[in-house]
Protein backbone atom coordinates (compact mmCIF):
# COMPACT_ATOMS: atom_id res chain seq x y z
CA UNK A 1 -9.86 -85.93 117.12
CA UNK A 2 -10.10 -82.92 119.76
CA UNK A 3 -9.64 -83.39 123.73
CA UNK A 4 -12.52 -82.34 125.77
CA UNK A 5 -11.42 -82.45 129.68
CA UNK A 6 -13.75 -81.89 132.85
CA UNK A 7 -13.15 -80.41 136.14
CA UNK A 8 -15.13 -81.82 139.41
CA UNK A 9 -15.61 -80.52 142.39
CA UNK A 10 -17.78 -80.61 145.43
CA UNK A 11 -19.87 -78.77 148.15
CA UNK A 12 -21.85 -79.50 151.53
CA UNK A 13 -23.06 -78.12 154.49
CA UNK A 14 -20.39 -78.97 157.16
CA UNK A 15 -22.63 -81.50 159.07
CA UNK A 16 -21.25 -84.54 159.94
CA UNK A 17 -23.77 -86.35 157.76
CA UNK A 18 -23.91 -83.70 155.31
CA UNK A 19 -27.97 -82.46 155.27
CA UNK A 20 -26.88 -82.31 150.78
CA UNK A 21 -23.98 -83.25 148.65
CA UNK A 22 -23.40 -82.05 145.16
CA UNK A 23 -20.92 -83.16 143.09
CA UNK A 24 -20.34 -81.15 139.39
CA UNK A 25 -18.31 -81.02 136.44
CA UNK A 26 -17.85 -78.44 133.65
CA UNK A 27 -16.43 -79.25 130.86
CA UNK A 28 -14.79 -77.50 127.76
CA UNK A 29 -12.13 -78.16 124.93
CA UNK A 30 -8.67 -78.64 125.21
CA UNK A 31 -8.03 -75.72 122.82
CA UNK A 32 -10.89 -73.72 124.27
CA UNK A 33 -9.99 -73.92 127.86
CA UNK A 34 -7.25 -71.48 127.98
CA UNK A 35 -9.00 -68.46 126.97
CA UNK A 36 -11.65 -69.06 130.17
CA UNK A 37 -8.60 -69.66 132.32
CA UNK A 38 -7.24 -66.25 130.96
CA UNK A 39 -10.56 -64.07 131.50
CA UNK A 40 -11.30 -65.65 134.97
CA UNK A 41 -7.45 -65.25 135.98
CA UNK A 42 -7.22 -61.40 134.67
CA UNK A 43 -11.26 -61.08 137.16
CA UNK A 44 -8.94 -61.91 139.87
CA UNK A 45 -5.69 -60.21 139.45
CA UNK A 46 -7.32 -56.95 138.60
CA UNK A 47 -9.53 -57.50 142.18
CA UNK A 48 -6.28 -58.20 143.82
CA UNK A 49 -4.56 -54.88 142.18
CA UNK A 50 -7.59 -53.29 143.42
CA UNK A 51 -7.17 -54.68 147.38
CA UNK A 52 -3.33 -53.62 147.35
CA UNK A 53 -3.97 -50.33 145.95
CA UNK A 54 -6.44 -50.32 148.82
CA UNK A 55 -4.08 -51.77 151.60
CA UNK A 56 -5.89 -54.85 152.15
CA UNK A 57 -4.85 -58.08 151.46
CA UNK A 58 -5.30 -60.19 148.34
CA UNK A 59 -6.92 -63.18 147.70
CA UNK A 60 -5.30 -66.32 147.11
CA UNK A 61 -8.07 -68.22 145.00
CA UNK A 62 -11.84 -67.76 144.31
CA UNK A 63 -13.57 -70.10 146.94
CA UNK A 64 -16.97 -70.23 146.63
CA UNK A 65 -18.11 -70.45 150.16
CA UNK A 66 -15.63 -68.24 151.65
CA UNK A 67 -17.22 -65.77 148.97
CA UNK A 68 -20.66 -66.14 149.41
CA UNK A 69 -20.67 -65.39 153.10
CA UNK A 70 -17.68 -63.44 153.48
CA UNK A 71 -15.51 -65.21 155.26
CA UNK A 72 -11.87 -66.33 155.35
CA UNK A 73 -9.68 -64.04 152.57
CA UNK A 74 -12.97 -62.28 151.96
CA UNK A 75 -13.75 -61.35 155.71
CA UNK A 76 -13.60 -57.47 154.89
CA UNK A 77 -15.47 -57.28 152.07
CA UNK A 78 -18.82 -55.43 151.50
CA UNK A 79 -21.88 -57.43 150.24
CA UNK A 80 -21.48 -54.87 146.81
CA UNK A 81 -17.90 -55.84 146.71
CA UNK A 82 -18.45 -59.17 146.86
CA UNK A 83 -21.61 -59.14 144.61
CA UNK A 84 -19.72 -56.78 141.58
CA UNK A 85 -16.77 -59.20 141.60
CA UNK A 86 -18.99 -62.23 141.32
CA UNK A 87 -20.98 -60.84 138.96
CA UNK A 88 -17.71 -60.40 136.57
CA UNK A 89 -16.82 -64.44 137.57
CA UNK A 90 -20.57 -65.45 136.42
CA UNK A 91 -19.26 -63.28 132.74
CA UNK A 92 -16.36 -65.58 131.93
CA UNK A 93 -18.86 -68.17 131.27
CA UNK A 94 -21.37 -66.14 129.78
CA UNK A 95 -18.27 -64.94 127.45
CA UNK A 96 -16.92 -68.53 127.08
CA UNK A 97 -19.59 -71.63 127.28
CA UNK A 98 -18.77 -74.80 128.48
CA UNK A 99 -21.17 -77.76 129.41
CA UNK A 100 -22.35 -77.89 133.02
CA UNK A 101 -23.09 -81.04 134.93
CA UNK A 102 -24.42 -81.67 138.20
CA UNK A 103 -25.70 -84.21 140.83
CA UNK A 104 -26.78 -83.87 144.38
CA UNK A 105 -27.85 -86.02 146.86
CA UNK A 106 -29.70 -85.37 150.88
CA UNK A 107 -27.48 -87.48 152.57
CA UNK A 108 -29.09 -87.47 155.63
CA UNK A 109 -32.25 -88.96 153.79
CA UNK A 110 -30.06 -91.59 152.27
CA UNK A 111 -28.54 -92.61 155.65
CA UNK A 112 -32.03 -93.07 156.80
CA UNK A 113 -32.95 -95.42 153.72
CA UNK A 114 -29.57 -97.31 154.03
CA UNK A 115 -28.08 -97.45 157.39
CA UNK A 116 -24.70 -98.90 156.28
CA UNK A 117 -23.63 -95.50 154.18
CA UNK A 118 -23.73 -93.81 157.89
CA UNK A 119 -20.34 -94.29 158.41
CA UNK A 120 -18.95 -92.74 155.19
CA UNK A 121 -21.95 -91.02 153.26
CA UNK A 122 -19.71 -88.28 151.50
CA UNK A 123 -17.55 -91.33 150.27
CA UNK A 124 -20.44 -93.35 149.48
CA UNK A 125 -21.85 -90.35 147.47
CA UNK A 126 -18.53 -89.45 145.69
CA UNK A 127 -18.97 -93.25 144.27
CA UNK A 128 -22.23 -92.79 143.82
CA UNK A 129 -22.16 -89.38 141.74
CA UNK A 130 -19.52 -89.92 139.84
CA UNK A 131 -21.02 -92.65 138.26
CA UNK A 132 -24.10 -90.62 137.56
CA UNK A 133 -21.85 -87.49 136.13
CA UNK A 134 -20.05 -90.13 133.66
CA UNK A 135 -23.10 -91.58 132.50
CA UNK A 136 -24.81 -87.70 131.88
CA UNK A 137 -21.36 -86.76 130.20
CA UNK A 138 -22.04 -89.78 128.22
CA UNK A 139 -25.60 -88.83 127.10
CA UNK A 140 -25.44 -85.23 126.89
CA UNK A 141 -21.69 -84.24 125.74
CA UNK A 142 -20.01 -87.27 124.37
CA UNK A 143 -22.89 -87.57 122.20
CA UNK A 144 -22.31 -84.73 120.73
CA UNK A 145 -18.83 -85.33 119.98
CA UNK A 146 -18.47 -88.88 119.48
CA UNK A 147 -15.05 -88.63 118.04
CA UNK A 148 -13.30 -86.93 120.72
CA UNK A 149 -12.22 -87.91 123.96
CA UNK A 150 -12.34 -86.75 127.42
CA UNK A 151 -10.73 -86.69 130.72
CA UNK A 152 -11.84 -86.03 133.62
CA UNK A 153 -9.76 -84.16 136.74
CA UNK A 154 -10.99 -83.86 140.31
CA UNK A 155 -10.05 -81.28 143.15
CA UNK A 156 -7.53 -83.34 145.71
CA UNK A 157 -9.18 -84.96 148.14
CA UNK A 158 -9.43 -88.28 150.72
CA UNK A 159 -10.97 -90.20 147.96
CA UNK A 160 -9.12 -90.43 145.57
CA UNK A 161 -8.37 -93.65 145.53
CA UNK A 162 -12.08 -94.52 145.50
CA UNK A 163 -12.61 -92.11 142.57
CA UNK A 164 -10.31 -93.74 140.81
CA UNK A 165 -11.35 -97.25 141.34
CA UNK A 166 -14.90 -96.35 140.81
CA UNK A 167 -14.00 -94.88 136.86
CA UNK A 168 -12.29 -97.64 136.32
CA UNK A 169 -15.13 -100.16 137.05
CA UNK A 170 -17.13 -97.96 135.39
CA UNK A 171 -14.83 -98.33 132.18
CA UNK A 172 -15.33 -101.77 132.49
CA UNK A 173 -18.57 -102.05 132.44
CA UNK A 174 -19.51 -103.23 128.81
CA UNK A 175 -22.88 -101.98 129.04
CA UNK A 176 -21.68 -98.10 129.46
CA UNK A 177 -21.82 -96.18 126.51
CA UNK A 178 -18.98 -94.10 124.99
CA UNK A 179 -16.21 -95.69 127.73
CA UNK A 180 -13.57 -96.07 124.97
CA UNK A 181 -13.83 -91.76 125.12
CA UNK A 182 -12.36 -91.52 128.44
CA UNK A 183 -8.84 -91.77 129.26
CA UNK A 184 -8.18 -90.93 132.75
CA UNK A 185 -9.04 -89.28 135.77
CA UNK A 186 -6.62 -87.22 138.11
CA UNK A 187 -6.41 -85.67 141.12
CA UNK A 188 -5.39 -81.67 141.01
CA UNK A 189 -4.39 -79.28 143.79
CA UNK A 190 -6.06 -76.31 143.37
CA UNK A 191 -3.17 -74.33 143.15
CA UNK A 192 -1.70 -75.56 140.25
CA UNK A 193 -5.14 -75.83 138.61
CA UNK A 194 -7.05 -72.95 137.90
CA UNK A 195 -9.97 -74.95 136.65
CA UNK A 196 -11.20 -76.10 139.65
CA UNK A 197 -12.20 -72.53 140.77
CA UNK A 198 -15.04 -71.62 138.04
CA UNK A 199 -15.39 -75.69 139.08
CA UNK A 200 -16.15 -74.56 142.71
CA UNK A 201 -18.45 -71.59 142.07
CA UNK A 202 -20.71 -74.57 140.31
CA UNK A 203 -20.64 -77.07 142.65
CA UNK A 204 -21.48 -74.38 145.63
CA UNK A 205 -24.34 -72.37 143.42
CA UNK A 206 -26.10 -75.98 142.44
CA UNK A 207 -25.58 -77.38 146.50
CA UNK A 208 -27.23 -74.26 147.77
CA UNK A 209 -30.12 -75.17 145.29
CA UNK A 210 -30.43 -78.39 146.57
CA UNK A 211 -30.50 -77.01 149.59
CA UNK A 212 -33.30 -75.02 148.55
CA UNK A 213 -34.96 -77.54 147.17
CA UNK A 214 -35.02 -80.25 150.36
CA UNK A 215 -35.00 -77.57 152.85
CA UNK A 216 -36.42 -74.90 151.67
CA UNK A 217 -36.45 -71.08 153.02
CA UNK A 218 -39.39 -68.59 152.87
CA UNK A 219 -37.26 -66.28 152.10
CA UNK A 220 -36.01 -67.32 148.45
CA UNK A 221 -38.24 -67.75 145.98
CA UNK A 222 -37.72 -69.01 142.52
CA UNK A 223 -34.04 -70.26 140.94
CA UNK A 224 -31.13 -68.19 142.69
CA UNK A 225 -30.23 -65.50 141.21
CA UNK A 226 -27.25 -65.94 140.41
CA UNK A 227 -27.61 -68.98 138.76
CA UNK A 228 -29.91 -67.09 136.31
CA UNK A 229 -26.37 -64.38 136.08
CA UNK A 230 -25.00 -67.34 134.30
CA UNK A 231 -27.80 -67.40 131.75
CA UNK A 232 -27.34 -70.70 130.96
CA UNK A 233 -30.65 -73.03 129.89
CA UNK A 234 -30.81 -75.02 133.39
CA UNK A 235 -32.45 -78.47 133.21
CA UNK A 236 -33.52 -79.95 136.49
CA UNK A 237 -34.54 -83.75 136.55
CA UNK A 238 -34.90 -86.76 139.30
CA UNK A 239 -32.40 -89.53 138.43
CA UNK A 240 -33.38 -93.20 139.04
CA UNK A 241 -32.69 -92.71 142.59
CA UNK A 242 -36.12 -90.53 144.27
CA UNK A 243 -33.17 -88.64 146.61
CA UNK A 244 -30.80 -87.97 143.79
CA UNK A 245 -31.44 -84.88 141.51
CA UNK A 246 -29.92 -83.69 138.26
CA UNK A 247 -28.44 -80.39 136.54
CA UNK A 248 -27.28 -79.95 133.44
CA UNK A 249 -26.61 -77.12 131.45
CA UNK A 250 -25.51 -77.63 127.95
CA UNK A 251 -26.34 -74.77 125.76
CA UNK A 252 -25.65 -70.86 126.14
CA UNK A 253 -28.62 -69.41 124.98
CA UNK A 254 -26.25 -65.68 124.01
């Protein structure tokens, strides 16, 4: 019996009603794990050697946002700069494969088909999501491995006491398939949990597809690019729910 354990995090536009939430998960081996954690750990030190050796300042973290637009830690970087050292991030899981799951949902949609979630949407969807990633890890993972188990561990936030009661009704559900292969699910800081950075890039590259997706730009066409860096085999898919959509991403096709 082997240990699989998943990492979930979030990402939304900043709106007070978020326009789209995403919630993901990757997921990899116990055993496994610690070799991504390695190569995306030595990406970042040997950027941060780089930006001393350069007088600038280091980075605390990879944050996918701050990133993307160049902002926060990353306020002085160069769109190559910040391109090359993504593009070595997007390797690790080229170089190490783990399964990818994903669900997003346009809030603002939702608030307009039920009212009531107004008042707490992103808590509503966090419910909501993680339901949907359980029963995806179910079919798609757990399936795979139906000997193993698997936790699950979420970046800190004001819900975690609603994550938590949410896996456990889920758990005791007897109509949910493969519950007896979960055994808990924690809440991590991100500084004592490396994880939850490749965990972040994820959730941020599948909410700005959403985005896409329900409000889309002229100006992109196709899948974003750098989801194709990852060169993963992307499946896209409504869920039972017309404003919820699906990602998964189980198979590295290298």
């Amino acid at each position: 019996m082997l240990m699989l354990r998943g990492y979930i995090d979030e990402s939304h536009d900043p709106n007070p009603i978020p326009q789209v939430f995403t919630l993901s998960c990757i997921i990899g081996f116990d055993n496994m794990l610690p070799w991504f954690e390695m190569a995306w750990a030595k990406v970042v030190e040997e950027k941060n050697v780089q930006l001393k050796e350069q007088c600038r300042p280091p980075i605390s973290r990879y944050h996918a946002s701050n990133c993307s637009s160049r902002h926060g830690e990353f306020a002085d970087w160069s769109v190559d700069e910040q391109i090359e050292f993504s593009l070595k991030l997007f390797n690790v899981f080229r170089n190490h494969p783990i399964h990818i799951h994903a669900f997003d949902m346009p809030l603002q949609l939702l608030v307009q088909e039920i009212p009531e979630t107004a008042e707490n949407s992103v808590g509503f969807a966090y419910v909501i999501l993680l339901f949907y990633l359980m029963q995806q890890i179910s079919e798609k993972t757990l399936s795979l491995y139906p000997d193993d188990l698997i936790s699950l561990h979420h970046d800190h936030c004001d819900y975690d006491g609603a994550l938590a009661d949410a896996f456990g009704q889920v758990l005791d559900d007897p109509t949910f398939k493969r519950s007896d292969q979960y055994t808990s699910i924690t809440p991590e800081h991100w500084q004592k949990c490396l994880m939850l950075q490749p965990a972040d890039l994820i959730a941020y590259e599948n909410f700005k597809e959403g985005m896409q997706h329900y409000h889309p730009s002229p100006k992109i066409k196709g899948r974003r690019k750098s989801l194709e860096a990852l060169r993963y085999r992307w499946y896209w898919c409504s869920g039972e729910w017309a404003w919820v959509r699906r990602y998964s991403a189980i198979e590295n096709p290298d």
